[in-house]
PDB file of N, CA and C in Angstrom:
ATOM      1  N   UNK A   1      71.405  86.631 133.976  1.00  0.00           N
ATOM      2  CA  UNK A   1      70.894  85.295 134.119  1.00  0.00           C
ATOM      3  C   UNK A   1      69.468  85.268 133.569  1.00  0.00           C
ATOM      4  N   UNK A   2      69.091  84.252 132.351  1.00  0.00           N
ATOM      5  CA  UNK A   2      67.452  83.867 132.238  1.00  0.00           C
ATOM      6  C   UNK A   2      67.146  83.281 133.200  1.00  0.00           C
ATOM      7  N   UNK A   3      65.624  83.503 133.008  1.00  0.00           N
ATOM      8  CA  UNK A   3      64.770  82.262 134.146  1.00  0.00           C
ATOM      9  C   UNK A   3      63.695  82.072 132.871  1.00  0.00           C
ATOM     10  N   UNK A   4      63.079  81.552 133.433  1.00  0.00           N
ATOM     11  CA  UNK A   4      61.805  80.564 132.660  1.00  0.00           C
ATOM     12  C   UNK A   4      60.285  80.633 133.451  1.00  0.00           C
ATOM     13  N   UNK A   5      59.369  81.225 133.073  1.00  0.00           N
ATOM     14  CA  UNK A   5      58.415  81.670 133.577  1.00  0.00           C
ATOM     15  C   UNK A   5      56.912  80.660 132.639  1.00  0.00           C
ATOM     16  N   UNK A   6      56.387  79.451 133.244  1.00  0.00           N
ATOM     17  CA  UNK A   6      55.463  79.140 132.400  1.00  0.00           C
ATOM     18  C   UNK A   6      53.950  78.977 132.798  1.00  0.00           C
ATOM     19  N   UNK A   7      52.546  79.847 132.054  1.00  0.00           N
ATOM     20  CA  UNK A   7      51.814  80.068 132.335  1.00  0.00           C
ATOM     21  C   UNK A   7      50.803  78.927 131.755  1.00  0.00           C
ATOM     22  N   UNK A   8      49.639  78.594 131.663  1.00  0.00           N
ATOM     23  CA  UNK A   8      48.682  77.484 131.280  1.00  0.00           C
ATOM     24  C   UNK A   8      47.297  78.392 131.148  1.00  0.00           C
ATOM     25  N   UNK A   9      47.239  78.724 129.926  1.00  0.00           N
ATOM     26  CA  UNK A   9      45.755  79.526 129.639  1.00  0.00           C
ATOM     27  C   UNK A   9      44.914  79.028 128.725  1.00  0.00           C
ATOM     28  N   UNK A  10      43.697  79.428 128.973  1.00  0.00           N
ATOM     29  CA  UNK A  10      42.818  79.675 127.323  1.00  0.00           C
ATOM     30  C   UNK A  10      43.375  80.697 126.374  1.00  0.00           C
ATOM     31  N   UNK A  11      42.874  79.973 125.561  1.00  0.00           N
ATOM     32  CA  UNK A  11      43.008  80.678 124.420  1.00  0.00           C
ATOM     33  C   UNK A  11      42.582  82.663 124.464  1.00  0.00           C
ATOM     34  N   UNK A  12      41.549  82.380 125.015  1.00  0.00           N
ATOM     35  CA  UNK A  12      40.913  84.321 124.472  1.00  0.00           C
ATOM     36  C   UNK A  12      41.879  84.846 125.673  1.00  0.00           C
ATOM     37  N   UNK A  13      42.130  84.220 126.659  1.00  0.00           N
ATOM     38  CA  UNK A  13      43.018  85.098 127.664  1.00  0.00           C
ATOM     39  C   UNK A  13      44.996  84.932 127.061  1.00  0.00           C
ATOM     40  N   UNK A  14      44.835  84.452 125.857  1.00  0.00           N
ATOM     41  CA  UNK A  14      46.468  84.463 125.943  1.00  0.00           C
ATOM     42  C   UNK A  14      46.668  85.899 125.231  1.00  0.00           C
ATOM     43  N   UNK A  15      46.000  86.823 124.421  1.00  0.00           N
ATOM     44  CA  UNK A  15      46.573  88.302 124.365  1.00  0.00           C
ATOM     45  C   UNK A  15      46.761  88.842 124.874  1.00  0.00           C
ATOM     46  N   UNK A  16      45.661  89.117 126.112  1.00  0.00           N
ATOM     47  CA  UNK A  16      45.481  90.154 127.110  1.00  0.00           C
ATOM     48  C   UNK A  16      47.077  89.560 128.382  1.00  0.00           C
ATOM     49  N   UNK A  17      47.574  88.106 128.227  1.00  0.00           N
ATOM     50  CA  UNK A  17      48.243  88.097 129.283  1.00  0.00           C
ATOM     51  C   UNK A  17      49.635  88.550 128.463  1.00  0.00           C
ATOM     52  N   UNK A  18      50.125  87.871 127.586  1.00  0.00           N
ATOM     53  CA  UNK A  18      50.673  88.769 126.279  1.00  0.00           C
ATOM     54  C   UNK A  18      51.120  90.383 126.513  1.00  0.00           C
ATOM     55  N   UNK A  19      50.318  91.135 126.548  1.00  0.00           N
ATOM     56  CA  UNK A  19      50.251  92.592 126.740  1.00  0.00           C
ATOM     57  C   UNK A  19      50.540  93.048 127.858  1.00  0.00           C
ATOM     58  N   UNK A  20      49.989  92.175 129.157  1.00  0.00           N
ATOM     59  CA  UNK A  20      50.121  92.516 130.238  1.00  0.00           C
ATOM     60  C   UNK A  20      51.785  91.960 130.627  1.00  0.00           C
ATOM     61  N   UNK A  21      52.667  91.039 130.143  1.00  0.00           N
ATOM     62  CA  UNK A  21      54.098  90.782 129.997  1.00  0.00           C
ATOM     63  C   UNK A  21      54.996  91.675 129.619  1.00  0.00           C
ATOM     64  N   UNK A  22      54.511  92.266 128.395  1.00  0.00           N
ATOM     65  CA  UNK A  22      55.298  93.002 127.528  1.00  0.00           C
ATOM     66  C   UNK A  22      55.382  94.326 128.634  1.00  0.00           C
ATOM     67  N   UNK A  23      54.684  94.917 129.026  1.00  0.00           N
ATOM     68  CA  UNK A  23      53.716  95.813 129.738  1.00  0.00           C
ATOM     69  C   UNK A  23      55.248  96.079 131.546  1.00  0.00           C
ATOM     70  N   UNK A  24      55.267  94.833 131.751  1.00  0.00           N
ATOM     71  CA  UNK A  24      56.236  94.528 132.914  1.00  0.00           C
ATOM     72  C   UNK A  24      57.510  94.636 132.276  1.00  0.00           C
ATOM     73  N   UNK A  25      57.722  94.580 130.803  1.00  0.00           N
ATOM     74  CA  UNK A  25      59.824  94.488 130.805  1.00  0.00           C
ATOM     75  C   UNK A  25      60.202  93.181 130.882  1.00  0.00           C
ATOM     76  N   UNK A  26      61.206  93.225 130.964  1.00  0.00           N
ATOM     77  CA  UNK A  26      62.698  92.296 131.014  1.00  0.00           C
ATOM     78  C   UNK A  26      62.566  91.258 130.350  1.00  0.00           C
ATOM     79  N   UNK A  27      61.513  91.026 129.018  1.00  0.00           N
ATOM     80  CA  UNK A  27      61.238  89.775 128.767  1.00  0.00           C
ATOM     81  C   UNK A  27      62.356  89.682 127.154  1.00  0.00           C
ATOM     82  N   UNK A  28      62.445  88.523 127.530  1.00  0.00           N
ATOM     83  CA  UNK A  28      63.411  88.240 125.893  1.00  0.00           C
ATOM     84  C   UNK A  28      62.987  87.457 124.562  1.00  0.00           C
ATOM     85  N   UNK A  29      62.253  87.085 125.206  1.00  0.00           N
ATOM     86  CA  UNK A  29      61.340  85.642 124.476  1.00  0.00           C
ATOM     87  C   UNK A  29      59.764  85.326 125.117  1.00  0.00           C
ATOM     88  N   UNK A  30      59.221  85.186 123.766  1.00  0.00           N
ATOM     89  CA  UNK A  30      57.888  84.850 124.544  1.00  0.00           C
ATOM     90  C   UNK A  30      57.473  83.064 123.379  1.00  0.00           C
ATOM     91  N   UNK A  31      57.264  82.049 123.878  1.00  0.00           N
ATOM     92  CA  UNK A  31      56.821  81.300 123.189  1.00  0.00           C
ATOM     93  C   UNK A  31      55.438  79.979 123.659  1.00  0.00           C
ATOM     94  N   UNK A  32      54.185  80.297 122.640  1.00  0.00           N
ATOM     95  CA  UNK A  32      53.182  79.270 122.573  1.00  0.00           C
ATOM     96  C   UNK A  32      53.387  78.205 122.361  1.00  0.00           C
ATOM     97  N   UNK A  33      53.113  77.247 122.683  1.00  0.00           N
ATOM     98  CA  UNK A  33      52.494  75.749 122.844  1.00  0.00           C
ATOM     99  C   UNK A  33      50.944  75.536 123.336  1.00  0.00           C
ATOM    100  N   UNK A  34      50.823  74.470 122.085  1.00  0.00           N
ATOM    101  CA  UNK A  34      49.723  73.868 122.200  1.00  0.00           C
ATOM    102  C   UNK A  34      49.864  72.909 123.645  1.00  0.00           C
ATOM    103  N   UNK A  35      48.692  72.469 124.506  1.00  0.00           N
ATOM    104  CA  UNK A  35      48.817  71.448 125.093  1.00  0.00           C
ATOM    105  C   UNK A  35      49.270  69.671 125.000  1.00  0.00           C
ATOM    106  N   UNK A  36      49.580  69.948 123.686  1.00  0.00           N
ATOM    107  CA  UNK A  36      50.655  68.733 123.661  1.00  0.00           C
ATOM    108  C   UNK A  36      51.811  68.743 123.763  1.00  0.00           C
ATOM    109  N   UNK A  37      52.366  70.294 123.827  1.00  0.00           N
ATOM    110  CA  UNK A  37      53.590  70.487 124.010  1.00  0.00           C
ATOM    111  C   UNK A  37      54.308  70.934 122.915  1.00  0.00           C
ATOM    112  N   UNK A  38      53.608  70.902 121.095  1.00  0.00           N
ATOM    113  CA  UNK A  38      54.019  71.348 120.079  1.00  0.00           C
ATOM    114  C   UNK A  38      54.396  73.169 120.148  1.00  0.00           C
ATOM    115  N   UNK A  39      55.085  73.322 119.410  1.00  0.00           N
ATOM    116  CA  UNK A  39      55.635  74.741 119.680  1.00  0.00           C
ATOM    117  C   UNK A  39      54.738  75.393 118.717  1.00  0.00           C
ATOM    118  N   UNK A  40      53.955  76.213 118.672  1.00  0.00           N
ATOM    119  CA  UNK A  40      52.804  76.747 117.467  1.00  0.00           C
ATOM    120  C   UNK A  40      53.710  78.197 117.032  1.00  0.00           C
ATOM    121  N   UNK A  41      54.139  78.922 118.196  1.00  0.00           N
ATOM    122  CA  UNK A  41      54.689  80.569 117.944  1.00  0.00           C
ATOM    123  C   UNK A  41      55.872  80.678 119.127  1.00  0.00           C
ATOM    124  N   UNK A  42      56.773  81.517 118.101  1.00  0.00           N
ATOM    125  CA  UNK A  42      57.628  82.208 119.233  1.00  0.00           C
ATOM    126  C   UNK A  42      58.663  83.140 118.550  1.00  0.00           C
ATOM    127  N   UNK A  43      58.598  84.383 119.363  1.00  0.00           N
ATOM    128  CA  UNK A  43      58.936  85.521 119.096  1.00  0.00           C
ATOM    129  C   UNK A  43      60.349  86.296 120.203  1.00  0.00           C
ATOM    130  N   UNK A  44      60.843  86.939 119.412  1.00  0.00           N
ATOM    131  CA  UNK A  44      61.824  87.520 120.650  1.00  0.00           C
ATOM    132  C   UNK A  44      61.348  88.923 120.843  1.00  0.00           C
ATOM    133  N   UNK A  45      61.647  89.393 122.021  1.00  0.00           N
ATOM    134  CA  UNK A  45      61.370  90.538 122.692  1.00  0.00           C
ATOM    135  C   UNK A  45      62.912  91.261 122.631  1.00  0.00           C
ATOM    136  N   UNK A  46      63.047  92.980 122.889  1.00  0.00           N
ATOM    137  CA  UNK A  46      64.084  93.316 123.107  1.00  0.00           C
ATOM    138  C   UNK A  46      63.653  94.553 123.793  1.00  0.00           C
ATOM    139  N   UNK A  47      64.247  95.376 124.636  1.00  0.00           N
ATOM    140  CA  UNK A  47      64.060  96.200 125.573  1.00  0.00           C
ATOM    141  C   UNK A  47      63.744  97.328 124.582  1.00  0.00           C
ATOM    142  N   UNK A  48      62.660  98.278 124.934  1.00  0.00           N
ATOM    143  CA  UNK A  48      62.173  99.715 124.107  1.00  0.00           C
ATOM    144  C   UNK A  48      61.819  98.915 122.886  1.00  0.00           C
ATOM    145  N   UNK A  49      60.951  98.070 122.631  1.00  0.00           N
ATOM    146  CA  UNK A  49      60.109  97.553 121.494  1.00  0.00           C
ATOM    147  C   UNK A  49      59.005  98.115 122.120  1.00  0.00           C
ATOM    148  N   UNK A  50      58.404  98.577 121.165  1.00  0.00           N
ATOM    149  CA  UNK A  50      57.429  99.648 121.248  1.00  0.00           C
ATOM    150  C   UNK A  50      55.803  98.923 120.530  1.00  0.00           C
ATOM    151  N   UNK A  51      54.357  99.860 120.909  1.00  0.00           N
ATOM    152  CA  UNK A  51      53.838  98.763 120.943  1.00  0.00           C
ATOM    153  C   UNK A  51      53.073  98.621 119.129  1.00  0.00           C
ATOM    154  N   UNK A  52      53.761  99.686 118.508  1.00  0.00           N
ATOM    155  CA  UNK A  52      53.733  99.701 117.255  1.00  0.00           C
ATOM    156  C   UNK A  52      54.171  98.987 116.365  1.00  0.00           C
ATOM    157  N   UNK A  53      55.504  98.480 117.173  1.00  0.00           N
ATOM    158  CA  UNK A  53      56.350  97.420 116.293  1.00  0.00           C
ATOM    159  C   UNK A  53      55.804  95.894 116.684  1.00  0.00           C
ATOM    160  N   UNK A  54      54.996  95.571 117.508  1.00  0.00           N
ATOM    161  CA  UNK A  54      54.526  94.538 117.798  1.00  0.00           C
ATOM    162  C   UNK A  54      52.778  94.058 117.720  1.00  0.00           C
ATOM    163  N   UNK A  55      52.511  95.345 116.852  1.00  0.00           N
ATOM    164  CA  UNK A  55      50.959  94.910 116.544  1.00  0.00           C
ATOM    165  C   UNK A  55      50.714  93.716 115.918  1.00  0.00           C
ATOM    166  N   UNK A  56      51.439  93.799 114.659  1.00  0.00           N
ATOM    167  CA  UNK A  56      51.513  92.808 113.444  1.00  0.00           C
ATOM    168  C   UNK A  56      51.734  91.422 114.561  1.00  0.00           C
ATOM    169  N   UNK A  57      52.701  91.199 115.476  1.00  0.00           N
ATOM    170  CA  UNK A  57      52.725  89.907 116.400  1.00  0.00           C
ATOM    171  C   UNK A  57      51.366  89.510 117.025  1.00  0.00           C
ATOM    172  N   UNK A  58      50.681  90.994 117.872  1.00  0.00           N
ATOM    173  CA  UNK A  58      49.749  90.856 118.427  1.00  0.00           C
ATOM    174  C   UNK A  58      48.667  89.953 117.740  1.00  0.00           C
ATOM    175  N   UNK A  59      48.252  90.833 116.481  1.00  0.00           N
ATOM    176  CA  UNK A  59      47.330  90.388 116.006  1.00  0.00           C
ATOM    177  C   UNK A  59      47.669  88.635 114.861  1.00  0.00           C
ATOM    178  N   UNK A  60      48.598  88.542 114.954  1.00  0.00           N
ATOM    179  CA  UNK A  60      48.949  86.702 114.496  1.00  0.00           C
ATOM    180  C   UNK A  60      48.743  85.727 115.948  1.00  0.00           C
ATOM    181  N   UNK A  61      48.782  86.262 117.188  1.00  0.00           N
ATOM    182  CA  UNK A  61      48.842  85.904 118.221  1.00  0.00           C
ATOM    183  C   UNK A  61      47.009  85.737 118.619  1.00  0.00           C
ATOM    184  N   UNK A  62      46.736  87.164 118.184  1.00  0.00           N
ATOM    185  CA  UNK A  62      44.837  86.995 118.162  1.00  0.00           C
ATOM    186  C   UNK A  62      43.878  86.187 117.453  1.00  0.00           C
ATOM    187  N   UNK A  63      44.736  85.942 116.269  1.00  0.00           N
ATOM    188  CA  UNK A  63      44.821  84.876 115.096  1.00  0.00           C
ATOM    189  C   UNK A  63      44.638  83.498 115.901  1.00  0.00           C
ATOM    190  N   UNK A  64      45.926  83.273 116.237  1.00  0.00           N
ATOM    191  CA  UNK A  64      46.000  81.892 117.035  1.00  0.00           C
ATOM    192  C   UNK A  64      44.993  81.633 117.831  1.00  0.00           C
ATOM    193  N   UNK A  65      45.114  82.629 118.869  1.00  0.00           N
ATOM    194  CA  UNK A  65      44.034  82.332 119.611  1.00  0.00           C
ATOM    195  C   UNK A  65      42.491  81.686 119.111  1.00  0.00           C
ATOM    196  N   UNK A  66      42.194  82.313 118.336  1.00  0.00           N
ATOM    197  CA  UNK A  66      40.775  81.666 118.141  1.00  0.00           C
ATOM    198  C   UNK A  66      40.978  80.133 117.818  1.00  0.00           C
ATOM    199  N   UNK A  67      41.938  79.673 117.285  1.00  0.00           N
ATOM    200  CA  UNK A  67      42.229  78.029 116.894  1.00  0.00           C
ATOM    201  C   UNK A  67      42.537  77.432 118.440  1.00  0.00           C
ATOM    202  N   UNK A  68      43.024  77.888 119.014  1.00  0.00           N
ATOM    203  CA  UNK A  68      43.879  77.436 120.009  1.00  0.00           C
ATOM    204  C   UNK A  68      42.642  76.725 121.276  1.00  0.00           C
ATOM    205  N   UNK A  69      42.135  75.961 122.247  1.00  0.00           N
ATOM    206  CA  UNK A  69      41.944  75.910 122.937  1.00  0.00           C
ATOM    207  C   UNK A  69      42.851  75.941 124.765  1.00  0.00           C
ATOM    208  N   UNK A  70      43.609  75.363 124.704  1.00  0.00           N
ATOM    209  CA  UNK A  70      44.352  75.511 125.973  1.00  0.00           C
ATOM    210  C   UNK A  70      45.731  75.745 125.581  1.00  0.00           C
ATOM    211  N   UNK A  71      46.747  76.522 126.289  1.00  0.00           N
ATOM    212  CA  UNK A  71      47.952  76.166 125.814  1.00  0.00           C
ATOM    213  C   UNK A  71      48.913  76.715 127.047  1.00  0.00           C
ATOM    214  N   UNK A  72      50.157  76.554 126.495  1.00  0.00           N
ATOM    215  CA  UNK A  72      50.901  76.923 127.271  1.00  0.00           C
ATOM    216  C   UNK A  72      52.022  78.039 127.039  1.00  0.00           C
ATOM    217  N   UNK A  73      52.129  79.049 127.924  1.00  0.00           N
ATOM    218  CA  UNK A  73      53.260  80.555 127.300  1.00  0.00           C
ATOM    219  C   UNK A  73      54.277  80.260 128.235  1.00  0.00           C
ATOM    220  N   UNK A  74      55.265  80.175 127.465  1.00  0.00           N
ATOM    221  CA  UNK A  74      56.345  80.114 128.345  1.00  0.00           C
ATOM    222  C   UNK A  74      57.516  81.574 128.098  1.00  0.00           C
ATOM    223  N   UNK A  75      57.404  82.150 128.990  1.00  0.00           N
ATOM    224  CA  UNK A  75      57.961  83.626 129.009  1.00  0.00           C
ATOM    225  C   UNK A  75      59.730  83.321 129.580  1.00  0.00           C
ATOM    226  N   UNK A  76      60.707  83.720 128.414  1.00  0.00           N
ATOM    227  CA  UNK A  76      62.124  84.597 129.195  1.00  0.00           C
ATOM    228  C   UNK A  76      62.496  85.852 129.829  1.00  0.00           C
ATOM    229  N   UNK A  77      62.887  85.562 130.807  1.00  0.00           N
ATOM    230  CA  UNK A  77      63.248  87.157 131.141  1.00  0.00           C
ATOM    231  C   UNK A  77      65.082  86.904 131.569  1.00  0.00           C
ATOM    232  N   UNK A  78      65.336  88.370 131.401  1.00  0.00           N
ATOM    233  CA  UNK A  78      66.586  88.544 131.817  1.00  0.00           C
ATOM    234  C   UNK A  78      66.642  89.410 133.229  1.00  0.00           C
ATOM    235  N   UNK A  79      67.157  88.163 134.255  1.00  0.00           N
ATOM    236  CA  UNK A  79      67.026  88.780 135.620  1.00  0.00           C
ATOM    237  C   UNK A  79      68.624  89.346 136.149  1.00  0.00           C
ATOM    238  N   UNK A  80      68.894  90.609 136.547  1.00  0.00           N
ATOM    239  CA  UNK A  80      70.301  90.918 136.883  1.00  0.00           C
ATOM    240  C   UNK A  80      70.454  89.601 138.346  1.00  0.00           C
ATOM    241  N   UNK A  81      71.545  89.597 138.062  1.00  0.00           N
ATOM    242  CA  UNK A  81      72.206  88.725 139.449  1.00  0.00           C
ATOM    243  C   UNK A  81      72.412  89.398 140.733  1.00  0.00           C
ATOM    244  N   UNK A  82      71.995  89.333 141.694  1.00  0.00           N
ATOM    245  CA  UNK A  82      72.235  89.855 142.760  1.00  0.00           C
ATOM    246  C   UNK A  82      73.714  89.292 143.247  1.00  0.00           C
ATOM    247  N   UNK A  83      74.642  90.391 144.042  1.00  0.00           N
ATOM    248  CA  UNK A  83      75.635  89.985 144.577  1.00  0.00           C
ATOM    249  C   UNK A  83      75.608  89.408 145.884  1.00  0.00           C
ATOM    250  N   UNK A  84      76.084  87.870 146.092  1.00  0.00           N
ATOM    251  CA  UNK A  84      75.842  87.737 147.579  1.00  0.00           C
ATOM    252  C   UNK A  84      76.774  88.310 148.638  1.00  0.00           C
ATOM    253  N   UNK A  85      76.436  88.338 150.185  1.00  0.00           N
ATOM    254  CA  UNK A  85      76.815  88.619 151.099  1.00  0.00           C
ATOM    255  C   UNK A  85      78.419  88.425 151.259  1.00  0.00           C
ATOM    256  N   UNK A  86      78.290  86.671 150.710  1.00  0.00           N
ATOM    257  CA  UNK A  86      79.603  86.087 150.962  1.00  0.00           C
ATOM    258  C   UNK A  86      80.859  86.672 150.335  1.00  0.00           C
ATOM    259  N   UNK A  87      80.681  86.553 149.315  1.00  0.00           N
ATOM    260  CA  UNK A  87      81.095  88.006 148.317  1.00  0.00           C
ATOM    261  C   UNK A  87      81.791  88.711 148.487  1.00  0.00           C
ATOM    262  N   UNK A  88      81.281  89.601 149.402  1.00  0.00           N
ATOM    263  CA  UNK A  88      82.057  91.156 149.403  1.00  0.00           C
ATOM    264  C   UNK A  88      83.195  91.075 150.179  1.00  0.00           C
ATOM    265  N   UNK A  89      84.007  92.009 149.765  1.00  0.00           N
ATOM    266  CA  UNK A  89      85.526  92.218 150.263  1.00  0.00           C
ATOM    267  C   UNK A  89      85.383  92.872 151.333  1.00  0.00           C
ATOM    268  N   UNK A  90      86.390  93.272 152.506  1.00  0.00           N
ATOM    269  CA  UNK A  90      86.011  94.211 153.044  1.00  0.00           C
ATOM    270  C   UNK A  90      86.554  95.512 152.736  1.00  0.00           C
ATOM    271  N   UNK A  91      86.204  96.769 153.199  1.00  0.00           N
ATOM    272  CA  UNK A  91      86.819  97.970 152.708  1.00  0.00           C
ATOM    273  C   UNK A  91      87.930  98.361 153.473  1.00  0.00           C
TER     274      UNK A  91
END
């Protein structure tokens, strides 16, 4: 199951939160908006992307930033489903 995770930053803090995402896992998608809601960037994530293969993002992302004043990151993740209670069979 995705969920939808959306953050509201400045600009100089959207790398460092960026890094600190990637940093946690399970993410699938990461995508910027300006505060009007225009879509400026968006990138997919995949599990064991390493942080070599994502410099070149980083630094278009560090790029942005300096143009950018406020915006908005809206992060995917892929959350496993928990099984409920109701659920289970008995043994």
């Amino acid at each position: 199951m995705k969920t939808k995770e959306t953050f509201n930053l400045s600009g100089k803090h959207l790398v460092n939160k960026i890094k600190e995402l990637i940093e946690e896992g399970n993410i699938t998608r990461i995508t910027i908006n300006d505060k009007a809601g225009k879509e400026l960037m968006s990138f997919p994530l995949s599990i064991g992307v390493v942080a070599a293969v994502l410099a070149p993002v980083l630094a278009a992302v560090g790029a942005l930033a300096l143009f950018v004043g406020e915006c908005t990151l809206t992060v995917e993740r892929e959350v496993e489903e928990v099984a409920s209670d109701n659920n289970e069979q008995p043994l």
